[in-house]
Protein backbone atom coordinates (compact mmCIF):
# COMPACT_ATOMS: atom_id res chain seq x y z
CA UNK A 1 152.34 120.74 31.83
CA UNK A 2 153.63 123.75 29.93
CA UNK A 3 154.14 123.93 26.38
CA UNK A 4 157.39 122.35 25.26
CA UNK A 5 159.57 124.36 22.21
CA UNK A 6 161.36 122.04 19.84
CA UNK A 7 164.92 122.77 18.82
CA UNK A 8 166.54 121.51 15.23
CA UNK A 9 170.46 122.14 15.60
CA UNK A 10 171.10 122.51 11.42
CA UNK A 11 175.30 121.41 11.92
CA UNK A 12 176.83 122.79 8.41
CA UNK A 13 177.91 125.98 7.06
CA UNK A 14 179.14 127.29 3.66
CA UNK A 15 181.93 128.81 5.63
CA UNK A 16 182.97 129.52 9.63
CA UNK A 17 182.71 132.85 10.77
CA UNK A 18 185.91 133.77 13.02
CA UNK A 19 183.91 135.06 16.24
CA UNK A 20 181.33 131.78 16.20
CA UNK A 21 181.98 129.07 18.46
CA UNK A 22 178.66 127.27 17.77
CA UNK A 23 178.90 123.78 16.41
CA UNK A 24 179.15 123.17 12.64
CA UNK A 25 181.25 122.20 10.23
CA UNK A 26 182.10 123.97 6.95
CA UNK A 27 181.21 121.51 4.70
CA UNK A 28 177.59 119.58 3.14
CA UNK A 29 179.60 115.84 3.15
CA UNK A 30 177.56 114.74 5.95
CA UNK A 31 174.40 116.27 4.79
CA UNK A 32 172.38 113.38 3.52
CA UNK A 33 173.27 110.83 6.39
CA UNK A 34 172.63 113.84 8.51
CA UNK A 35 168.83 114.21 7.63
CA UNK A 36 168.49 110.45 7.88
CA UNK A 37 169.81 110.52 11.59
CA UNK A 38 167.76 113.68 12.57
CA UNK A 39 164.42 111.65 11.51
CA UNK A 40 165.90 108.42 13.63
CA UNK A 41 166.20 110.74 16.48
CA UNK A 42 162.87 112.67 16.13
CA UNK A 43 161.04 108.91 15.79
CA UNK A 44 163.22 107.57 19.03
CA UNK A 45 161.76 110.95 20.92
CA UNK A 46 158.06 110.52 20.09
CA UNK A 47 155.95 110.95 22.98
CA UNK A 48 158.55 112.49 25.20
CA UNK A 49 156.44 115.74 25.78
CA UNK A 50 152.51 115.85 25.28
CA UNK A 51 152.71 118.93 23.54
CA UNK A 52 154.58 121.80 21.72
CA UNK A 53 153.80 125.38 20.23
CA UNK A 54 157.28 126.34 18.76
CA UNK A 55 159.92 124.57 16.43
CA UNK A 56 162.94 126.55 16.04
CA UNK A 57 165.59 125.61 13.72
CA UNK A 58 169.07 126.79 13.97
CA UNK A 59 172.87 126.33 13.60
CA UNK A 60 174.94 126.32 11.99
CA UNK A 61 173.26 127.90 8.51
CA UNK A 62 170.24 126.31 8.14
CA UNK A 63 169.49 128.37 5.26
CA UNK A 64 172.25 126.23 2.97
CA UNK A 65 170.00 123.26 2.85
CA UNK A 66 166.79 123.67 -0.16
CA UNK A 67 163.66 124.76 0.82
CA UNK A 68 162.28 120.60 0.14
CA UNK A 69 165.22 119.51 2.84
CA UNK A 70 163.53 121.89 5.37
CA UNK A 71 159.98 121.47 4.35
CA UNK A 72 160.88 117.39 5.03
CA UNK A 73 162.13 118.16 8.63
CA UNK A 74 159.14 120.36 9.41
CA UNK A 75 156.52 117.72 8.16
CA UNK A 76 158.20 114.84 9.81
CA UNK A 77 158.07 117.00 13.21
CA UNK A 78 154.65 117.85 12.36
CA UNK A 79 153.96 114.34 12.04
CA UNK A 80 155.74 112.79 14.65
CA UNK A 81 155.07 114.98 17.64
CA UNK A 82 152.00 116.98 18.43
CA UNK A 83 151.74 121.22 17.88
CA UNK A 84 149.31 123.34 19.46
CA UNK A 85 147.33 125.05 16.33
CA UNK A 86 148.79 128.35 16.73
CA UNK A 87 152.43 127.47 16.42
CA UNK A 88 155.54 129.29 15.73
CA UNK A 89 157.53 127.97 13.34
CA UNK A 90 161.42 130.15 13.02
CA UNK A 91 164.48 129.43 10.71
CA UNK A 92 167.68 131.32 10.65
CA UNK A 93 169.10 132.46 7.51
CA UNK A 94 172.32 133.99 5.86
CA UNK A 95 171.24 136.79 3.58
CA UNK A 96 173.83 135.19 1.22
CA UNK A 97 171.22 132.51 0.51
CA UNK A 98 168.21 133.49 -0.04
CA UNK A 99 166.07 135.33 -2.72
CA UNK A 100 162.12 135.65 -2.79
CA UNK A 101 161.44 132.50 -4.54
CA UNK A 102 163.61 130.16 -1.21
CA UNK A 103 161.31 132.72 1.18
CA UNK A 104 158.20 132.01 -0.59
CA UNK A 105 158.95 128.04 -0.74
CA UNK A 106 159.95 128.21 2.68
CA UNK A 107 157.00 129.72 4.00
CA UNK A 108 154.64 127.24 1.85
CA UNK A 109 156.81 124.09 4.13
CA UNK A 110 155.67 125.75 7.02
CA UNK A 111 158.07 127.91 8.56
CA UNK A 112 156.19 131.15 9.59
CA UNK A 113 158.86 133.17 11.19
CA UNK A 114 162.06 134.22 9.60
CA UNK A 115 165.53 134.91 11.73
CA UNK A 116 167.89 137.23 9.37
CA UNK A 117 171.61 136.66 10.11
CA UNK A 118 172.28 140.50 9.53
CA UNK A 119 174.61 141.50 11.88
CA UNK A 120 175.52 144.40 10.49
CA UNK A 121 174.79 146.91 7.34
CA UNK A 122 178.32 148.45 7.48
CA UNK A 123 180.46 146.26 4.66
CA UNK A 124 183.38 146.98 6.53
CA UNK A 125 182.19 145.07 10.11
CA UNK A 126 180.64 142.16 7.74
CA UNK A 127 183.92 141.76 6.58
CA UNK A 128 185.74 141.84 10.11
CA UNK A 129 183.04 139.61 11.64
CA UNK A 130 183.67 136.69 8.20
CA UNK A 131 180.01 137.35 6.92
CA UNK A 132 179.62 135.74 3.60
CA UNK A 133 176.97 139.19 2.68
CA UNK A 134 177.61 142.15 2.16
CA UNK A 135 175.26 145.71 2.99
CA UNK A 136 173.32 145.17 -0.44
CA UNK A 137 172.47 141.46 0.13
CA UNK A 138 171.48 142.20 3.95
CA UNK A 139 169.35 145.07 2.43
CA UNK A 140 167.57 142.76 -0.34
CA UNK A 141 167.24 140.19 2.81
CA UNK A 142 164.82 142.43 4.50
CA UNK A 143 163.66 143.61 1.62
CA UNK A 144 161.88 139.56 -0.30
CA UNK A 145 161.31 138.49 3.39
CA UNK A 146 158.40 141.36 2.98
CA UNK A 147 157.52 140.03 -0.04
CA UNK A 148 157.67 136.59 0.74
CA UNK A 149 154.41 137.20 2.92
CA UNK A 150 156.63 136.98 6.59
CA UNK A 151 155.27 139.75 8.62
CA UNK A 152 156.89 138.16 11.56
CA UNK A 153 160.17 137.75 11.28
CA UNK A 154 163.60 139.79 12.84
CA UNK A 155 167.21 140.31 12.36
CA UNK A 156 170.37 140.34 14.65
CA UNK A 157 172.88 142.84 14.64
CA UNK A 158 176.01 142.77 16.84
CA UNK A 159 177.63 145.97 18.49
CA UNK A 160 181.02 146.36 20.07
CA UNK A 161 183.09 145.44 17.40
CA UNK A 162 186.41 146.85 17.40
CA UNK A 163 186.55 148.38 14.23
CA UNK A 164 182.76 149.53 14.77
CA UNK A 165 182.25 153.19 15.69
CA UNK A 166 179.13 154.64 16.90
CA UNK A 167 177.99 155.78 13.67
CA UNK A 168 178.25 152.89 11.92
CA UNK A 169 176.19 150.97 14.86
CA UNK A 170 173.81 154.13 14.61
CA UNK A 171 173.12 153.74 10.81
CA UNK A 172 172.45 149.74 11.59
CA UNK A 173 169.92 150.40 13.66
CA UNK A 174 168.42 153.13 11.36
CA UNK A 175 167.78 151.12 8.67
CA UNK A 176 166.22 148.47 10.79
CA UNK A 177 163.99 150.63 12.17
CA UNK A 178 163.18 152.40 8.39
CA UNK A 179 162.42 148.84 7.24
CA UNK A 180 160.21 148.40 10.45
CA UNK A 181 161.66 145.45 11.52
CA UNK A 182 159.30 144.06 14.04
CA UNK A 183 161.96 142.44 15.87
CA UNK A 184 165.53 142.65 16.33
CA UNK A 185 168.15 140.95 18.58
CA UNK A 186 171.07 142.80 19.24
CA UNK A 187 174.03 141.44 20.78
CA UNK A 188 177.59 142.37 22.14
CA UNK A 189 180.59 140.60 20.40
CA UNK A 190 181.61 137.79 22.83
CA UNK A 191 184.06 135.63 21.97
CA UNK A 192 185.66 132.67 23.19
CA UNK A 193 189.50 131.86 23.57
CA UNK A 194 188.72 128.23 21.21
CA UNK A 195 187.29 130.95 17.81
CA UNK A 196 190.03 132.94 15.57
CA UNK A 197 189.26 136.30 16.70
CA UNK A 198 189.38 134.87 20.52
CA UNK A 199 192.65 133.80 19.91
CA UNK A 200 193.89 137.26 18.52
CA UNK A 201 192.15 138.62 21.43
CA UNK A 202 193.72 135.95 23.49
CA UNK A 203 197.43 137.48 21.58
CA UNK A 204 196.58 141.09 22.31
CA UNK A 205 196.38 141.45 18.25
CA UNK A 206 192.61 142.85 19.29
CA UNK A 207 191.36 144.78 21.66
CA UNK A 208 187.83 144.77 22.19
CA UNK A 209 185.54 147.73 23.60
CA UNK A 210 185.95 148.20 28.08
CA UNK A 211 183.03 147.46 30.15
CA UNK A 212 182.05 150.83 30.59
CA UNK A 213 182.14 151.54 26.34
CA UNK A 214 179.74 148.52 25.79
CA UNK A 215 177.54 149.67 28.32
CA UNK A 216 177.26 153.49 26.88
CA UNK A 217 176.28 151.44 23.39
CA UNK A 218 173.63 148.99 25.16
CA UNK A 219 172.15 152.68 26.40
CA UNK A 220 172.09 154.36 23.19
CA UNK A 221 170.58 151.51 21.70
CA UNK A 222 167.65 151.10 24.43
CA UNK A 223 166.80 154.62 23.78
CA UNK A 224 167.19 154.37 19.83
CA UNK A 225 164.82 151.67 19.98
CA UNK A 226 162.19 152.78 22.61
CA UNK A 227 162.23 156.01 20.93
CA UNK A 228 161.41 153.99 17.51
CA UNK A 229 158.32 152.35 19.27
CA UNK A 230 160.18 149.16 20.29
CA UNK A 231 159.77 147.12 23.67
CA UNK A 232 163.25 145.93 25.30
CA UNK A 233 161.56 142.80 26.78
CA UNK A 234 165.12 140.34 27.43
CA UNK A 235 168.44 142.29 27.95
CA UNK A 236 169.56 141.93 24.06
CA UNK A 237 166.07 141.75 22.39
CA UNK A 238 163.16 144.18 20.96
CA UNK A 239 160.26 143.81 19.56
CA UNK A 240 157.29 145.94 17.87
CA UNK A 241 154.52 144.64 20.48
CA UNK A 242 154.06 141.68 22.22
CA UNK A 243 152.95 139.69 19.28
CA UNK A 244 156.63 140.06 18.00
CA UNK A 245 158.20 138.37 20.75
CA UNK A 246 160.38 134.86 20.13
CA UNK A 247 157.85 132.60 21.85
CA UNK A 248 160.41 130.00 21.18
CA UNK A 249 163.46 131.39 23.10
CA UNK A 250 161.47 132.97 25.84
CA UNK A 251 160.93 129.33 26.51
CA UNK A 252 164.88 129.66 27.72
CA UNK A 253 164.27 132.35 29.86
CA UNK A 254 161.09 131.39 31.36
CA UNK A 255 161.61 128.17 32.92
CA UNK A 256 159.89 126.09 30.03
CA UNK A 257 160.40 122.39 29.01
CA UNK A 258 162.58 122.32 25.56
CA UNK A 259 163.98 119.39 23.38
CA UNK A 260 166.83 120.06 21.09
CA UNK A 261 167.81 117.78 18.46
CA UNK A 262 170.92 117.47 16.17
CA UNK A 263 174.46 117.99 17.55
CA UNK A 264 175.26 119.77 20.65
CA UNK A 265 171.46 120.48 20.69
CA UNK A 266 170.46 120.58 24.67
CA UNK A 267 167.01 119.72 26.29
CA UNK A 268 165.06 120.62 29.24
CA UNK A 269 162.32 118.48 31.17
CA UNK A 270 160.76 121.28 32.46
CA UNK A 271 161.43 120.45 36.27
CA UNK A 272 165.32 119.70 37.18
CA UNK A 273 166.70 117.43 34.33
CA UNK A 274 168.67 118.35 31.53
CA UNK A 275 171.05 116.60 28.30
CA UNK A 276 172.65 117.28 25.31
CA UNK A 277 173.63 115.53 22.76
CA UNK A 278 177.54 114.75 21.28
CA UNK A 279 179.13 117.88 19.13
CA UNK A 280 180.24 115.85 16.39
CA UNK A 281 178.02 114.98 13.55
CA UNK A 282 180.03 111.80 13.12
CA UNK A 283 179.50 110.74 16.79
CA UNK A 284 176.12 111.75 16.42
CA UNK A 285 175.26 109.56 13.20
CA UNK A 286 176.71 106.42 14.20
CA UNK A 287 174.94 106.30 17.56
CA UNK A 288 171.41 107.09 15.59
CA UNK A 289 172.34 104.10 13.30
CA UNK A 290 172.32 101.70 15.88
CA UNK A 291 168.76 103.06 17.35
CA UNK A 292 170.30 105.32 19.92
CA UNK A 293 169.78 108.45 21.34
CA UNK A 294 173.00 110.66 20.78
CA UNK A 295 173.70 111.55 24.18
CA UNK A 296 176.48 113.25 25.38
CA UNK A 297 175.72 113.89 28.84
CA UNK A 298 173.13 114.75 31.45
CA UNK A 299 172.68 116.16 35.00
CA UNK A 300 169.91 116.59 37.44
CA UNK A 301 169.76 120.02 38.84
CA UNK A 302 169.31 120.26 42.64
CA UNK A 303 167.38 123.19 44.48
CA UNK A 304 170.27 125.74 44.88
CA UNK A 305 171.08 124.76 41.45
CA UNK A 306 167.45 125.44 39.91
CA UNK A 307 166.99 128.71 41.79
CA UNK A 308 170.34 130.16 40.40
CA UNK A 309 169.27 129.44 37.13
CA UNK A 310 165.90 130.53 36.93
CA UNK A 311 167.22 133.85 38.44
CA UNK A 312 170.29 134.33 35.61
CA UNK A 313 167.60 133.81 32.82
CA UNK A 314 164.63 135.02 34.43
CA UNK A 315 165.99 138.45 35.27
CA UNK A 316 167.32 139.22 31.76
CA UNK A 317 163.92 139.64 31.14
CA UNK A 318 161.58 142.41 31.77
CA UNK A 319 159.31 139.62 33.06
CA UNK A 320 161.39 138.94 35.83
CA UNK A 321 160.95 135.73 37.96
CA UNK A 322 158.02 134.46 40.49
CA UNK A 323 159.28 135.31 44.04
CA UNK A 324 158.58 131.94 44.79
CA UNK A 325 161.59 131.15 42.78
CA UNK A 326 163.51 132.46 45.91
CA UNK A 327 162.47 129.92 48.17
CA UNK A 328 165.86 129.26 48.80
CA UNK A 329 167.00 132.29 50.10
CA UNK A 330 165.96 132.60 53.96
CA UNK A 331 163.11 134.86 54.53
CA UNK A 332 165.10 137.70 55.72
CA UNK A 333 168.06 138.06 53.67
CA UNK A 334 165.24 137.85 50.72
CA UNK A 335 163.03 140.69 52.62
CA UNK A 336 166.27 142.75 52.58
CA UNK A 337 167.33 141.87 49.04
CA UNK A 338 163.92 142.90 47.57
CA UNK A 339 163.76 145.89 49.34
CA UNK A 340 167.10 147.00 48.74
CA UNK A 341 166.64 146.36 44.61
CA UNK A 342 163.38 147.95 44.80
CA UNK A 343 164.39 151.23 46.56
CA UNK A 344 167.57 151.75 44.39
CA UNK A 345 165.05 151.49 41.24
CA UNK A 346 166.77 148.44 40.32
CA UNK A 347 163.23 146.53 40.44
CA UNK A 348 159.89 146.37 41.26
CA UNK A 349 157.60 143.83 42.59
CA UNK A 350 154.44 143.24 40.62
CA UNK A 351 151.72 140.11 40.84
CA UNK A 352 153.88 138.21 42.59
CA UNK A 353 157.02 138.63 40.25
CA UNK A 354 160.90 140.06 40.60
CA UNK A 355 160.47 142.38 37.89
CA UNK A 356 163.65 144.37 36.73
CA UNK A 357 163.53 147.99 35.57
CA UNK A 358 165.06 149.66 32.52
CA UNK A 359 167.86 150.49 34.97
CA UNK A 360 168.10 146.75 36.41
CA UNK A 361 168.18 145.37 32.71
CA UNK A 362 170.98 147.60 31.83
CA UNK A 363 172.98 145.09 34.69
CA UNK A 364 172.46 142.14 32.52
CA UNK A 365 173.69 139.32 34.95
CA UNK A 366 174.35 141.28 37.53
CA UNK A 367 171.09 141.26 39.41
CA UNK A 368 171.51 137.71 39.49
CA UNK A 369 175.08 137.58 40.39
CA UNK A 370 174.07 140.08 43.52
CA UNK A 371 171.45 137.95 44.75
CA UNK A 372 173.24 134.43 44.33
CA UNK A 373 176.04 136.31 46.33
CA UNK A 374 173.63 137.65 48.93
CA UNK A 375 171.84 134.37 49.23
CA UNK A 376 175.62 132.43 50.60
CA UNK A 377 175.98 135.28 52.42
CA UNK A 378 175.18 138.85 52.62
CA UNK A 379 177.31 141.44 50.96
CA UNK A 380 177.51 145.35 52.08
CA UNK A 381 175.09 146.66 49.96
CA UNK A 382 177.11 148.47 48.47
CA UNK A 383 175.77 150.37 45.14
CA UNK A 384 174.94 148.60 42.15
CA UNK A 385 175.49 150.10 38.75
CA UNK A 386 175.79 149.34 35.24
């Protein structure tokens, strides 16, 4: 059985940020019965999966809890489940939090990998997007994450903001790459109707960048980046070499068994089932304190189901997916498919493997949403294009 990741949902923040539509709540009331639920839940889930090599934990703002709080949740993991020796160990932070002495006592609980809540180093866009930091602290962030000893660690910046132009995104990623970042995640501003700025969206108060703007920026940045000596190895992430990846969310992508704990966290068995847990810490204490898992829901995926899936995440990727994936396509329409994504440069076919060029990346979902389509039943094949 493959390697399973482990997932920490951290469910508070100092304050929300208008575009997130994550779980949390704004407040540290709930903190201490919280912790004491999350350790029910970890105990209640021992033995669930033989094995795992990364322990992610997210939110939220994890980074408002103390370096002891997280170095507790990391042990008790540690203890209670079983981690391959060379294991990953990632924490978001808010630059707003931290200073070398929190890096340096985080690193000494265990966490090996640091994930820096940038965003963005233009004060303006911080302040459209809510960020509690400003340039400076986002700077200094980078900056005692070096000195802390993390030599793996990244930073995500969002482009297509509407008050964002081109050279403010440009200087962004300029200073990443000047501070050699060795990995950075950068992702277009998507917001949902239920956040603030959806709703002004939603109003027409806020337009956000067409289609065919985004697009030009995810170019430009591709070629900022590769030019900079980065690899573009999932649509919105780089990395300095291979050894920079996120083992922990290619785990997402790549068809691997996951368990998420905390509210709203999700799991994955690895095969067809999957379940998440209630997004309400209240919902999600109470049901701990009487000795039960926090469940919200679960489904069983069928065969259409698990192909579909494995193509939307597998082909943001510049792994690709196994053709064998597309067992459920009939041998022709597949043939034509594959042939037709090769010859347009769209993809290539190596060991085995769906893989999709710098061109085919630049579709994001669409690859997948062409071949779903052509699988019910086949389109024209008409030109695809970013």
């Amino acid at each position: 059985m493959k390697k399973a990741g482990l997932y920490i949902h951290i469910p508070f923040c100092h304050s929300k940020c208008p575009y997130c539509d994550f779980y949390s709540l704004p407040s540290l009331t709930l903190k201490e019965e919280f912790l004491a639920a999350l350790k029910v839940e970890m105990e209640l889930y021992r033995g669930i999966f033989p094995l795992f090599n990364t322990l992610y934990i997210g939110g939220g703002t994890p980074s408002v809890l103390p370096p002891a709080e997280i170095g507790e949740i990391v042990n008790t993991a540690m203890n209670l489940f079983s981690f391959s020796s060379r294991h990953e160990v990632t924490m978001e932070v808010n630059p707003a939090d931290i200073d070398l002495n929190y890096l340096r006592e985080l690193k000494a609980a265990g966490v090996n990998r640091i994930s820096l809540g940038v965003q963005s180093f233009d004060d303006s866009v911080l302040r459209f997007l809510g960020r509690r930091h400003n340039s400076l602290q986002a700077l200094n962030a980078v900056e005692v994450t070096r000195k802390a000893g993390f030599s793996n660690f990244g930073l995500d910046l969002i482009y297509g903001v509407p008050i964002q132009q081109l050279s403010s995104w440009e200087e962004s990623l300029s200073l990443a790459v000047h501070f050699q970042v060795p990995h950075l995640s950068c992702y277009q501003l998507s917001l949902s109707r239920e956040t603030p700025l959806g709703r002004s969206v939603a109003r027409g108060e806020i337009i956000l960048p067409g289609q065919e703007e985004t697009a030009k920026l995810m170019a430009f940045t591709t070629a900022y980046l590769e030019a900079a000596g980065y690899e573009r190895y999932e649509v919105s992430n780089f990395a300095k070499g291979e050894a920079f990846r996120s083992r922990h969310n290619r785990k997402y992508w790549e068809d691997e068994p996951y368990l998420g704990l905390g509210p709203s966290a999700h799991s994955f068995d690895g095969s067809k089932k999957r379940w998440w847990n209630h997004d309400s810490v209240t919902l999600y204490i109470k049901s701990l304190r009487e000795k039960k898992l926090p469940l919200a829901d679960e489904e069983i995926l069928n065969e259409k189901e698990r192909m579909l899936e494995c193509l939307f995440l597998g082909l943001r990727t510049k792994r690709g997916v196994s053709l064998k994936k597309l067992g459920g396509i009939p041998p022709e329409r597949r043939n034509e498919a594959v042939n037709y994504l090769t010859k347009e440069g769209l993809a290539t076919i190596k060991k085995g493997r769906l893989r999709p060029t710098a061109k085919g990346l630049a579709l994001a979902d669409g690859l997948a949403v062409w071949i779903s389509t052509f699988a019910e039943s086949p389109p024209s094949l008409g030109r695809l294009t970013p």
